[in-house]
PDB file of N, CA and C in Angstrom:
ATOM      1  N   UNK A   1       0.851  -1.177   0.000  1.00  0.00           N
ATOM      2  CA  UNK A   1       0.000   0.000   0.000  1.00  0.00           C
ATOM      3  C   UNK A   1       0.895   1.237   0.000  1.00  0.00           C
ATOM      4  N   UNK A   2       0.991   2.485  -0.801  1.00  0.00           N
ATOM      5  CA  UNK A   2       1.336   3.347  -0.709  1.00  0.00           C
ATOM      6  C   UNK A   2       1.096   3.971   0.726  1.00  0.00           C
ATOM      7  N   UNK A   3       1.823   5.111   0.579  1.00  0.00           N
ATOM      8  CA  UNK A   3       1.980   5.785   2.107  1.00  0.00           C
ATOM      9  C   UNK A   3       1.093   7.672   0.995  1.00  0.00           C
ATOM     10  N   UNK A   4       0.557   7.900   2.411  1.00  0.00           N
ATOM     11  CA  UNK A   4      -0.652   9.050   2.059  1.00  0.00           C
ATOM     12  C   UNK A   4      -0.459   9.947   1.033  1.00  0.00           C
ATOM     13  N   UNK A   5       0.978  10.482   0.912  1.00  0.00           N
ATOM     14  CA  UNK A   5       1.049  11.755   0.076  1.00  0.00           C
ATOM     15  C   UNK A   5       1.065  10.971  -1.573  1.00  0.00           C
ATOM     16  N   UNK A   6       1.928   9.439  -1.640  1.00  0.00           N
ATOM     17  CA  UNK A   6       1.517   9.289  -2.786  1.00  0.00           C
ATOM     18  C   UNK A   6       0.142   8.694  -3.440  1.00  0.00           C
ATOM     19  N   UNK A   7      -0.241   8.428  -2.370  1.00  0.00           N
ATOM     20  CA  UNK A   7      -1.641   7.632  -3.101  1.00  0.00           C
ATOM     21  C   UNK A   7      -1.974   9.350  -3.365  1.00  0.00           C
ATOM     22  N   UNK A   8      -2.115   9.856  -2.262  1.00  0.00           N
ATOM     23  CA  UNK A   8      -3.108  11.370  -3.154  1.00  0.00           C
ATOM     24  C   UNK A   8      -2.762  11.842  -4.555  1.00  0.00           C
ATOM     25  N   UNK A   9      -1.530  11.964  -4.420  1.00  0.00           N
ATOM     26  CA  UNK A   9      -0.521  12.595  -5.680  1.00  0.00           C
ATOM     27  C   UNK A   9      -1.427  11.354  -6.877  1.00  0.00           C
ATOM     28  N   UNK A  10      -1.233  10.482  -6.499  1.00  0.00           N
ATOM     29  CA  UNK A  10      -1.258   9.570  -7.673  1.00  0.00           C
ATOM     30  C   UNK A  10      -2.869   9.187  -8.385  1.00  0.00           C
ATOM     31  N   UNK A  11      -3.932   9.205  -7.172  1.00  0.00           N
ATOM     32  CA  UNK A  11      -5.081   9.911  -7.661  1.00  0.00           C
ATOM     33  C   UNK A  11      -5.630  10.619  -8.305  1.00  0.00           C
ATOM     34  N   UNK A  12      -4.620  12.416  -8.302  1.00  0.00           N
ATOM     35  CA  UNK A  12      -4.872  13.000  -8.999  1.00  0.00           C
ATOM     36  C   UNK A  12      -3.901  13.066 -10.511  1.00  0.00           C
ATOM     37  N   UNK A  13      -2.864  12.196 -10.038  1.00  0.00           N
ATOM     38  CA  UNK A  13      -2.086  12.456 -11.550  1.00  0.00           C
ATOM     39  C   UNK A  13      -3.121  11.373 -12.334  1.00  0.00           C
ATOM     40  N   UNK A  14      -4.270  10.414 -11.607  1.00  0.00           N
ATOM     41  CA  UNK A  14      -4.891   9.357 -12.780  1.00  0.00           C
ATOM     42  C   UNK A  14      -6.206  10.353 -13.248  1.00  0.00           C
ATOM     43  N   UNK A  15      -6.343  10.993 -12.089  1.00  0.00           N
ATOM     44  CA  UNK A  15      -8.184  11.580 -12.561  1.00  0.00           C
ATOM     45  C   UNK A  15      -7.672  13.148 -13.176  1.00  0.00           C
ATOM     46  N   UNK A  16      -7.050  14.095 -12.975  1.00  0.00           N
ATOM     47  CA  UNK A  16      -6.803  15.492 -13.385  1.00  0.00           C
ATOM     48  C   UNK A  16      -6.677  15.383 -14.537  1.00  0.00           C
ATOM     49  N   UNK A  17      -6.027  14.287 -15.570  1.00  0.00           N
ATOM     50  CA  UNK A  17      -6.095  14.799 -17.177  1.00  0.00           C
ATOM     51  C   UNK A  17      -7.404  14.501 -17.680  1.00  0.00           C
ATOM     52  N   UNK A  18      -8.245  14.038 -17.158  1.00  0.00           N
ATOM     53  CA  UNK A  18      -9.670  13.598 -17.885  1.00  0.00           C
ATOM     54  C   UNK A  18     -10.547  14.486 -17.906  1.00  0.00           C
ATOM     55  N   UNK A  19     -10.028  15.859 -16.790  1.00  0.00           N
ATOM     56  CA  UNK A  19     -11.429  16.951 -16.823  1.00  0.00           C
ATOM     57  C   UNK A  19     -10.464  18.071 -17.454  1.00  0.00           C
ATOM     58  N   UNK A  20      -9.269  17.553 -17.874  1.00  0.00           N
ATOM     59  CA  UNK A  20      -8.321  19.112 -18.169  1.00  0.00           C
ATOM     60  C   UNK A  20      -7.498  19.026 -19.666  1.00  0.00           C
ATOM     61  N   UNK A  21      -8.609  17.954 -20.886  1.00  0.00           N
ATOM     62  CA  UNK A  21      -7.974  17.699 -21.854  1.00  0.00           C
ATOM     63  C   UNK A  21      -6.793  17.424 -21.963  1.00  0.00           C
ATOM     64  N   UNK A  22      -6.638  16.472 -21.297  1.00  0.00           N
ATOM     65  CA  UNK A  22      -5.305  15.456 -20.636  1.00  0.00           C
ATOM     66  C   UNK A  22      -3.974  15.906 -20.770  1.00  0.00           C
ATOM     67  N   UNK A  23      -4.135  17.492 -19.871  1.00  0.00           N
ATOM     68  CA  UNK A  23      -3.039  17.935 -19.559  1.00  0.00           C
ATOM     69  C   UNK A  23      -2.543  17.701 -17.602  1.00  0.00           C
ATOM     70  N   UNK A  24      -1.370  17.066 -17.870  1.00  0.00           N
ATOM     71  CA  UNK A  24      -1.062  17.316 -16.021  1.00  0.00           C
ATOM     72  C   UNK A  24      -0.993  18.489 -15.276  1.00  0.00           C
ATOM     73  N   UNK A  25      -1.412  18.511 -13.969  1.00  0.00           N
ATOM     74  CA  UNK A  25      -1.030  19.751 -13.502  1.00  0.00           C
ATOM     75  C   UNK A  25       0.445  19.578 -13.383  1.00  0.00           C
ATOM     76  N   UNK A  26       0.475  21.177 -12.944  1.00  0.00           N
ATOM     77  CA  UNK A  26       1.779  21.421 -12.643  1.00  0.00           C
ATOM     78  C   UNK A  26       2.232  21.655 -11.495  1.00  0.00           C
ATOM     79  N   UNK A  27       3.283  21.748 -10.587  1.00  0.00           N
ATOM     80  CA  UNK A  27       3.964  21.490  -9.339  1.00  0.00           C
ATOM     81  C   UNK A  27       3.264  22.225  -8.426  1.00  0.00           C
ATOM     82  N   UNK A  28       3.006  23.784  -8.778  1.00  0.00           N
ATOM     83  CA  UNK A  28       2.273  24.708  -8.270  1.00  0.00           C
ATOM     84  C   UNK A  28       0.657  24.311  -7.948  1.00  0.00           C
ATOM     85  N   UNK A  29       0.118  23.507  -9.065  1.00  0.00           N
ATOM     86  CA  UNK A  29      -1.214  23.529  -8.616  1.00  0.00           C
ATOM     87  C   UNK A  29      -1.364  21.858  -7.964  1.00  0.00           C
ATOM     88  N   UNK A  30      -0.230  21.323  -8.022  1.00  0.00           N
ATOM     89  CA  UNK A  30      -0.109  20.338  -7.476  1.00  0.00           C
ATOM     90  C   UNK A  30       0.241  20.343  -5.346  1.00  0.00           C
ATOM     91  N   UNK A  31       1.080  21.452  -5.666  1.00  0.00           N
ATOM     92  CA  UNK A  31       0.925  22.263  -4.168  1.00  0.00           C
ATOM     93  C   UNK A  31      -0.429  22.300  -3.540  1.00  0.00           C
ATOM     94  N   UNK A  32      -0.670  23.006  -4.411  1.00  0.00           N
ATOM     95  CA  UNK A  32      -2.098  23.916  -3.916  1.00  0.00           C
ATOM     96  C   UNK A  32      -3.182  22.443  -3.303  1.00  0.00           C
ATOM     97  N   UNK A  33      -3.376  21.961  -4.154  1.00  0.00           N
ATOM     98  CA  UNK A  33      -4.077  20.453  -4.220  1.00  0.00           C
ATOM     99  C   UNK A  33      -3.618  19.785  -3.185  1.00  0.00           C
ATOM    100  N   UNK A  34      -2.957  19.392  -2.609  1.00  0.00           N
ATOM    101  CA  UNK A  34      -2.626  18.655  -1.993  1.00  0.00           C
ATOM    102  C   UNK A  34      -1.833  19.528  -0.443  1.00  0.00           C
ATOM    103  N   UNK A  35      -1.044  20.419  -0.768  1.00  0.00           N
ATOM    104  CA  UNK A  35      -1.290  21.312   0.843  1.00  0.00           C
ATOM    105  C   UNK A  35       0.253  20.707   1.333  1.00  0.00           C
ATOM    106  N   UNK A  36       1.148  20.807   0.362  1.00  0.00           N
ATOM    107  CA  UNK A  36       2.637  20.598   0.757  1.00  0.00           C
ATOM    108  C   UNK A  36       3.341  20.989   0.070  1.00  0.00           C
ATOM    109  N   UNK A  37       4.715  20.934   0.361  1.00  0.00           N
ATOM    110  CA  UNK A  37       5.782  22.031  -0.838  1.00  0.00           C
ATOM    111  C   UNK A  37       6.438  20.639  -1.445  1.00  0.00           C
ATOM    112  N   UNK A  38       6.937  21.756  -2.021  1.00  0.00           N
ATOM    113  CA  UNK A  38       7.502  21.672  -3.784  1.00  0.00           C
ATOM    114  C   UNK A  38       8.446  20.316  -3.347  1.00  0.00           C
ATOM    115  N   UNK A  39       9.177  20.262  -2.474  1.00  0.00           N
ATOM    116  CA  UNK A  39      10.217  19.234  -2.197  1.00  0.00           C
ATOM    117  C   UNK A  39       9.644  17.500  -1.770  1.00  0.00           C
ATOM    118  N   UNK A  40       8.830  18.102  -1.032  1.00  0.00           N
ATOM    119  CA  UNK A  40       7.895  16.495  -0.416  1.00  0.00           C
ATOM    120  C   UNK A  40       7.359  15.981  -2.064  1.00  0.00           C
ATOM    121  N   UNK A  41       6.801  16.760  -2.803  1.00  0.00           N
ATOM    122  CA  UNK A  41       6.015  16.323  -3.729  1.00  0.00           C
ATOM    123  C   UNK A  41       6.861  15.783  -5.166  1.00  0.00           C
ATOM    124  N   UNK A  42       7.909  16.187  -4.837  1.00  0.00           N
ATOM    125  CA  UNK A  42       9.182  15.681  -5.809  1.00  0.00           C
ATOM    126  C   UNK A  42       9.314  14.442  -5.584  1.00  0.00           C
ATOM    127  N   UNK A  43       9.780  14.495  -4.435  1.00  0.00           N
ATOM    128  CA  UNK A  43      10.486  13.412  -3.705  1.00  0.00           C
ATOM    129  C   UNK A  43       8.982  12.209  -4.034  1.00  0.00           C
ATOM    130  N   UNK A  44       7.490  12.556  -3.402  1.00  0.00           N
ATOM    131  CA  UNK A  44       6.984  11.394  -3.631  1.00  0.00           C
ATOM    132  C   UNK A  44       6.404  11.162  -5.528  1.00  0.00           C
ATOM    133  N   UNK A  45       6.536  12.003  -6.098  1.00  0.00           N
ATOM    134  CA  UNK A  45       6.853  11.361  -7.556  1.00  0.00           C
ATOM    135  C   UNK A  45       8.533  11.030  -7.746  1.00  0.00           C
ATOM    136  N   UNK A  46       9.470  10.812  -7.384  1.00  0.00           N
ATOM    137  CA  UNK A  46      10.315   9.834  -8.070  1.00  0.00           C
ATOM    138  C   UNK A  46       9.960   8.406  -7.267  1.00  0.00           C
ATOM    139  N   UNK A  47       9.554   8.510  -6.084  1.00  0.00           N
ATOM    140  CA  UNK A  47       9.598   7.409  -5.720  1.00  0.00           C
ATOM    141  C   UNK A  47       8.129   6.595  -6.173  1.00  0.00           C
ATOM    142  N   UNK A  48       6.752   7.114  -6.889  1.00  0.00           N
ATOM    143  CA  UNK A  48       6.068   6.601  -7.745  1.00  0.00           C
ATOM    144  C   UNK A  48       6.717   6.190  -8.612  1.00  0.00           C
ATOM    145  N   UNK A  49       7.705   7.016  -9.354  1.00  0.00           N
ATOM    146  CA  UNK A  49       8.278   6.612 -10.839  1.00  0.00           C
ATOM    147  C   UNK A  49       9.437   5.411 -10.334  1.00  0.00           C
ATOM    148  N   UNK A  50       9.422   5.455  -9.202  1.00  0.00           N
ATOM    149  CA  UNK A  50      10.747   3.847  -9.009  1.00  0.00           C
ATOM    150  C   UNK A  50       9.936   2.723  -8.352  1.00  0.00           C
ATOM    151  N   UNK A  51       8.563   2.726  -8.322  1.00  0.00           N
ATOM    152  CA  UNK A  51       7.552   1.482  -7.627  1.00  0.00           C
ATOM    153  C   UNK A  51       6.606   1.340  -9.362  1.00  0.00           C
ATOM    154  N   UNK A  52       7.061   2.114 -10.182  1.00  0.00           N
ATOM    155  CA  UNK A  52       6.682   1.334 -11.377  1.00  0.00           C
ATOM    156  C   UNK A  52       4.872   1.965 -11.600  1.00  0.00           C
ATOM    157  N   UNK A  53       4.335   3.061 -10.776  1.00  0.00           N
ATOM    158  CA  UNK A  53       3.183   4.036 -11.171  1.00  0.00           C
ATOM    159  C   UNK A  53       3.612   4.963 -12.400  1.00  0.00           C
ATOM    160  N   UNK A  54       4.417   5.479 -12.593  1.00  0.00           N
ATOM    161  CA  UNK A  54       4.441   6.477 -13.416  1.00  0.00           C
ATOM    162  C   UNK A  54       5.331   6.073 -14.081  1.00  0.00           C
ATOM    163  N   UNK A  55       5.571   7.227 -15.442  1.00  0.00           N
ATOM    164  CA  UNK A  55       6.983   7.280 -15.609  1.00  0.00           C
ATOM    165  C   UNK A  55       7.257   8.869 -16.281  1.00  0.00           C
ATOM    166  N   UNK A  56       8.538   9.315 -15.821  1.00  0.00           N
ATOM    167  CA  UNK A  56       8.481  10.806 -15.630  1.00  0.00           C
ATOM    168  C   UNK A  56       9.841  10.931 -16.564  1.00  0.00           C
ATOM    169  N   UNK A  57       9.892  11.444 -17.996  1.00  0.00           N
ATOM    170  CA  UNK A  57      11.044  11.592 -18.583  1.00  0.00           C
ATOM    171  C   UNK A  57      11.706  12.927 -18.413  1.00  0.00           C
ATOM    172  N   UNK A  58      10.892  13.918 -18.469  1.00  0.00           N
ATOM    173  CA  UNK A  58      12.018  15.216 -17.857  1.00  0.00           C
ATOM    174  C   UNK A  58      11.352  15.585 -16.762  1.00  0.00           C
ATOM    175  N   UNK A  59      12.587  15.502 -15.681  1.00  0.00           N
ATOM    176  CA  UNK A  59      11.729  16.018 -14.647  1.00  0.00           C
ATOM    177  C   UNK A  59      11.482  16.946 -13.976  1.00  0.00           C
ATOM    178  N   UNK A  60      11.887  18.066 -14.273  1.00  0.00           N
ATOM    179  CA  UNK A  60      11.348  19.272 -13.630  1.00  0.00           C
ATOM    180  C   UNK A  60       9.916  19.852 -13.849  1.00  0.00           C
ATOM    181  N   UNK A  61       9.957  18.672 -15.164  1.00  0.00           N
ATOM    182  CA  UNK A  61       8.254  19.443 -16.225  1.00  0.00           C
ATOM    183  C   UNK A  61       7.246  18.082 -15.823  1.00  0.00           C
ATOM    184  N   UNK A  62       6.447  18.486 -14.798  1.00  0.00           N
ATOM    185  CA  UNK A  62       5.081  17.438 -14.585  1.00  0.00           C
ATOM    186  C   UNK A  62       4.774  17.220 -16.022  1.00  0.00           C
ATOM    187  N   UNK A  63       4.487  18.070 -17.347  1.00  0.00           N
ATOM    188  CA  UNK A  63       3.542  17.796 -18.357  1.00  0.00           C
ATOM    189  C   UNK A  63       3.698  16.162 -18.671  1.00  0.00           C
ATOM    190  N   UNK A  64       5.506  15.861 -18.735  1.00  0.00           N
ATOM    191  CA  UNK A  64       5.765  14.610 -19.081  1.00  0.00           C
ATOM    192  C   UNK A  64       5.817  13.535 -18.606  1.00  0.00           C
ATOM    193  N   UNK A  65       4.471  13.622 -17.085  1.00  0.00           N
ATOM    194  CA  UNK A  65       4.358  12.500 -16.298  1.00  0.00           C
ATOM    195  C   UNK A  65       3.272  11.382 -17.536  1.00  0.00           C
ATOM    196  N   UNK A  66       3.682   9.851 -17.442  1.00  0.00           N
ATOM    197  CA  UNK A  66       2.954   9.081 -17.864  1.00  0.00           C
ATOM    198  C   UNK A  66       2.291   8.604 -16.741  1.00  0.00           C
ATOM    199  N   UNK A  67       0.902   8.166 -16.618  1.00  0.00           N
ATOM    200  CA  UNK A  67       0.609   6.986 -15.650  1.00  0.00           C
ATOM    201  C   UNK A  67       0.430   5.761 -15.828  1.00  0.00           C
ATOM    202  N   UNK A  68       1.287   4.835 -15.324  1.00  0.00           N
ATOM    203  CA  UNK A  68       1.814   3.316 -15.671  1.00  0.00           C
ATOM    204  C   UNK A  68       0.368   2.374 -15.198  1.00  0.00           C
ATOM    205  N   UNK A  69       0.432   2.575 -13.890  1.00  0.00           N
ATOM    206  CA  UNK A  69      -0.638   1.400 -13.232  1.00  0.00           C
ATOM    207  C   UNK A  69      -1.815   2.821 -12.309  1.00  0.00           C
ATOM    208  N   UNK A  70      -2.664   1.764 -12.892  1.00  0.00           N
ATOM    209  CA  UNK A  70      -3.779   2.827 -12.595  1.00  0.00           C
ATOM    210  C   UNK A  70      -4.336   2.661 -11.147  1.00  0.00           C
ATOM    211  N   UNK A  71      -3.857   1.629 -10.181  1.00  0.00           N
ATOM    212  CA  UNK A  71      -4.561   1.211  -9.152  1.00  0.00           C
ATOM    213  C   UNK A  71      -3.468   0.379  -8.484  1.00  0.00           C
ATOM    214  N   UNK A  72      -3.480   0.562  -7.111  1.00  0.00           N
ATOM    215  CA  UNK A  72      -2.181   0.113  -6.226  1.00  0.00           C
ATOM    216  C   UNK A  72      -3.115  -1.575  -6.213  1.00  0.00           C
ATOM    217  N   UNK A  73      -1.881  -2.713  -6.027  1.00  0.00           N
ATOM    218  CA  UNK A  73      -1.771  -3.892  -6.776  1.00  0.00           C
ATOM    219  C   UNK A  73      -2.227  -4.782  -5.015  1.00  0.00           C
ATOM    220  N   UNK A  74      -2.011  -4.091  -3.520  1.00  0.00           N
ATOM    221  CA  UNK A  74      -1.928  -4.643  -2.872  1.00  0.00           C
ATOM    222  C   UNK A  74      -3.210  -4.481  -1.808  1.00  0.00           C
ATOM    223  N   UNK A  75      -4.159  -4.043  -2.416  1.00  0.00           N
ATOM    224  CA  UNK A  75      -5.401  -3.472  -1.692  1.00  0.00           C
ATOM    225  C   UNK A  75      -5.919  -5.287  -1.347  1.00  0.00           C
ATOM    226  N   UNK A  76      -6.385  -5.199  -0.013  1.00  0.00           N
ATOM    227  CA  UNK A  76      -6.979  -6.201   0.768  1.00  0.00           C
ATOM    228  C   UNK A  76      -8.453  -5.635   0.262  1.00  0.00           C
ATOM    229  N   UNK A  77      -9.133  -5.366  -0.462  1.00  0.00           N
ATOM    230  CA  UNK A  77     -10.458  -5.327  -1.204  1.00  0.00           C
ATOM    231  C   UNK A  77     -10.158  -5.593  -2.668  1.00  0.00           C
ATOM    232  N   UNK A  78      -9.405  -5.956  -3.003  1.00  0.00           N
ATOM    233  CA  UNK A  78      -9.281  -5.804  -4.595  1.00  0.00           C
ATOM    234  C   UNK A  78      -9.623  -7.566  -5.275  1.00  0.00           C
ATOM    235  N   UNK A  79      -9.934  -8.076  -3.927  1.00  0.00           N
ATOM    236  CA  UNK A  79     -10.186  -9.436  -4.022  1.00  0.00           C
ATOM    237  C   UNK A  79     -12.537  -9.998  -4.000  1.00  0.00           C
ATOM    238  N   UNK A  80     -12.349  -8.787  -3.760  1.00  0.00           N
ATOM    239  CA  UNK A  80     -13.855  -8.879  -3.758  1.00  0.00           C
ATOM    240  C   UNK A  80     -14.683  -8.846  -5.163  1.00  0.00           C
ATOM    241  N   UNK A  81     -15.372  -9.960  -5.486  1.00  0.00           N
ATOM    242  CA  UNK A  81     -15.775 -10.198  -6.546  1.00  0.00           C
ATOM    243  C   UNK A  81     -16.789  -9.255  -7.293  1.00  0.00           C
ATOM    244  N   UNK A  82     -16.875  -8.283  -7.729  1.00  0.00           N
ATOM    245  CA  UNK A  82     -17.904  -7.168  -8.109  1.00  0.00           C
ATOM    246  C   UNK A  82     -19.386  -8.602  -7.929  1.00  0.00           C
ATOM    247  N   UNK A  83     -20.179  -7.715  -7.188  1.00  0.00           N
ATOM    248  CA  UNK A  83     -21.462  -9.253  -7.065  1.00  0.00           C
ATOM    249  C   UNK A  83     -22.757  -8.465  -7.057  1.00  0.00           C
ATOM    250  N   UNK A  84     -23.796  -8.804  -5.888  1.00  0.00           N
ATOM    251  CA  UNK A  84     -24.461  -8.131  -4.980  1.00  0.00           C
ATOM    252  C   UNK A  84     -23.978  -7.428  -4.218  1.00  0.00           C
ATOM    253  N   UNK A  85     -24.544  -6.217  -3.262  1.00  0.00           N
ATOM    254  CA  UNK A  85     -24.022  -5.837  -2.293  1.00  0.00           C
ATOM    255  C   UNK A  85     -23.434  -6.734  -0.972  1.00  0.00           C
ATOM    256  N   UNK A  86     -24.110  -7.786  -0.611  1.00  0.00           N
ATOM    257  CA  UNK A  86     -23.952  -8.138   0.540  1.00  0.00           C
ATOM    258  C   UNK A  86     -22.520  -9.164   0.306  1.00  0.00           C
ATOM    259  N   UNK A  87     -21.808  -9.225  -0.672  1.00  0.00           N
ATOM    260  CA  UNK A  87     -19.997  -9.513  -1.144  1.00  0.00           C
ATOM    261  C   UNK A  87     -19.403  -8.659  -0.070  1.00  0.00           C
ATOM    262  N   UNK A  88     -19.636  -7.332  -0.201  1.00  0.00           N
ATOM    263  CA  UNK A  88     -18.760  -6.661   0.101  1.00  0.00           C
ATOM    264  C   UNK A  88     -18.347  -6.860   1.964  1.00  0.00           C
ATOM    265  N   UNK A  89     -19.921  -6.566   2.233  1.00  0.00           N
ATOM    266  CA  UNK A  89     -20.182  -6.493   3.560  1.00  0.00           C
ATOM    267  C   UNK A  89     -20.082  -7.943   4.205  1.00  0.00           C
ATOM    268  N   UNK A  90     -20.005  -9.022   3.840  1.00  0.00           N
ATOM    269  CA  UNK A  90     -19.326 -10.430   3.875  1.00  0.00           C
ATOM    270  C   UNK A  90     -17.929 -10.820   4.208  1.00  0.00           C
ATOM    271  N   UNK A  91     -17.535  -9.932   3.099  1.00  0.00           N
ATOM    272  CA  UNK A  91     -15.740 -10.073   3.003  1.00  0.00           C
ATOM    273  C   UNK A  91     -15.440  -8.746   4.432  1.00  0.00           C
ATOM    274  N   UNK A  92     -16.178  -7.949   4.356  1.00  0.00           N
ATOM    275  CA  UNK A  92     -15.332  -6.881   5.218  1.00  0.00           C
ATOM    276  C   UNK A  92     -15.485  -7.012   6.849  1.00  0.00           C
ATOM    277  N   UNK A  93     -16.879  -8.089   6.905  1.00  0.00           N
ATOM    278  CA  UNK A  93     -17.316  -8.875   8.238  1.00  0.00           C
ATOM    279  C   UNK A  93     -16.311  -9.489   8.888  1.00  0.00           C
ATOM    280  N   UNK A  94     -16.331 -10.666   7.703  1.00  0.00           N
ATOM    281  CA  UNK A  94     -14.656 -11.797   7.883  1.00  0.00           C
ATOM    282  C   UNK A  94     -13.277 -11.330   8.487  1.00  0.00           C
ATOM    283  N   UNK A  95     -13.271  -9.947   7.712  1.00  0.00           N
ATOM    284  CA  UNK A  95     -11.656  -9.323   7.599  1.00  0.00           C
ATOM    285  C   UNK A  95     -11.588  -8.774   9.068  1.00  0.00           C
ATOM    286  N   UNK A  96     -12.753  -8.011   9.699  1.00  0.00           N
ATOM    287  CA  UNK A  96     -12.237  -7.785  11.205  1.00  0.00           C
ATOM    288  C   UNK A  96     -12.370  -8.506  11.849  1.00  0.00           C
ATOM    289  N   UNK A  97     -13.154  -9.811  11.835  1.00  0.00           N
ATOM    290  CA  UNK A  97     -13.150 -10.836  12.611  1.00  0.00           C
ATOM    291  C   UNK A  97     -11.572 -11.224  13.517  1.00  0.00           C
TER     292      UNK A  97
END
């Protein structure tokens, strides 16, 4: 499971090009969004781009972020069979048991 700042980061690097004619934001509004500086948010995109989410060829310029995997691989729900409702609430019964 990712740790908080990148799952956020990485949320919005999957959903922000779909309402913005699939341009990335940029560092600044990536700040703003998320409510940390310029250095934390570096730091957690290379370390997306070295767990194999992204891939970032120049990097000072967000535009040239790719997104690799669209959904973290280790979610303890990702095993739940899309069904009826009462799947969910079954499996999530079990799990605090």
């Amino acid at each position: 499971m990712l740790p908080d700042l990148e799952r956020k980061l990485h949320r919005i690097l999957i959903n922000y090009p779909m309402h913005r004619l699939g341009r990335m934001p940029d560092i600044k509004l990536l700040e703003h969004m998320i409510g940390r500086q310029k250095e934390d948010i570096m730091q957690a995109l290379q370390s997306l781009e070295g767990k194999g989410y992204i891939q970032w060829r120049i990097k000072p310029d967000t535009a040239s972020i790719v997104v690799i995997k669209d959904e973290e691989d280790s979610s303890p729900f990702s095993t739940i069979k899309q069904g009826s409702g009462s799947d969910y609430w079954t499996f999530l019964l079990g799990a605090l048991s």
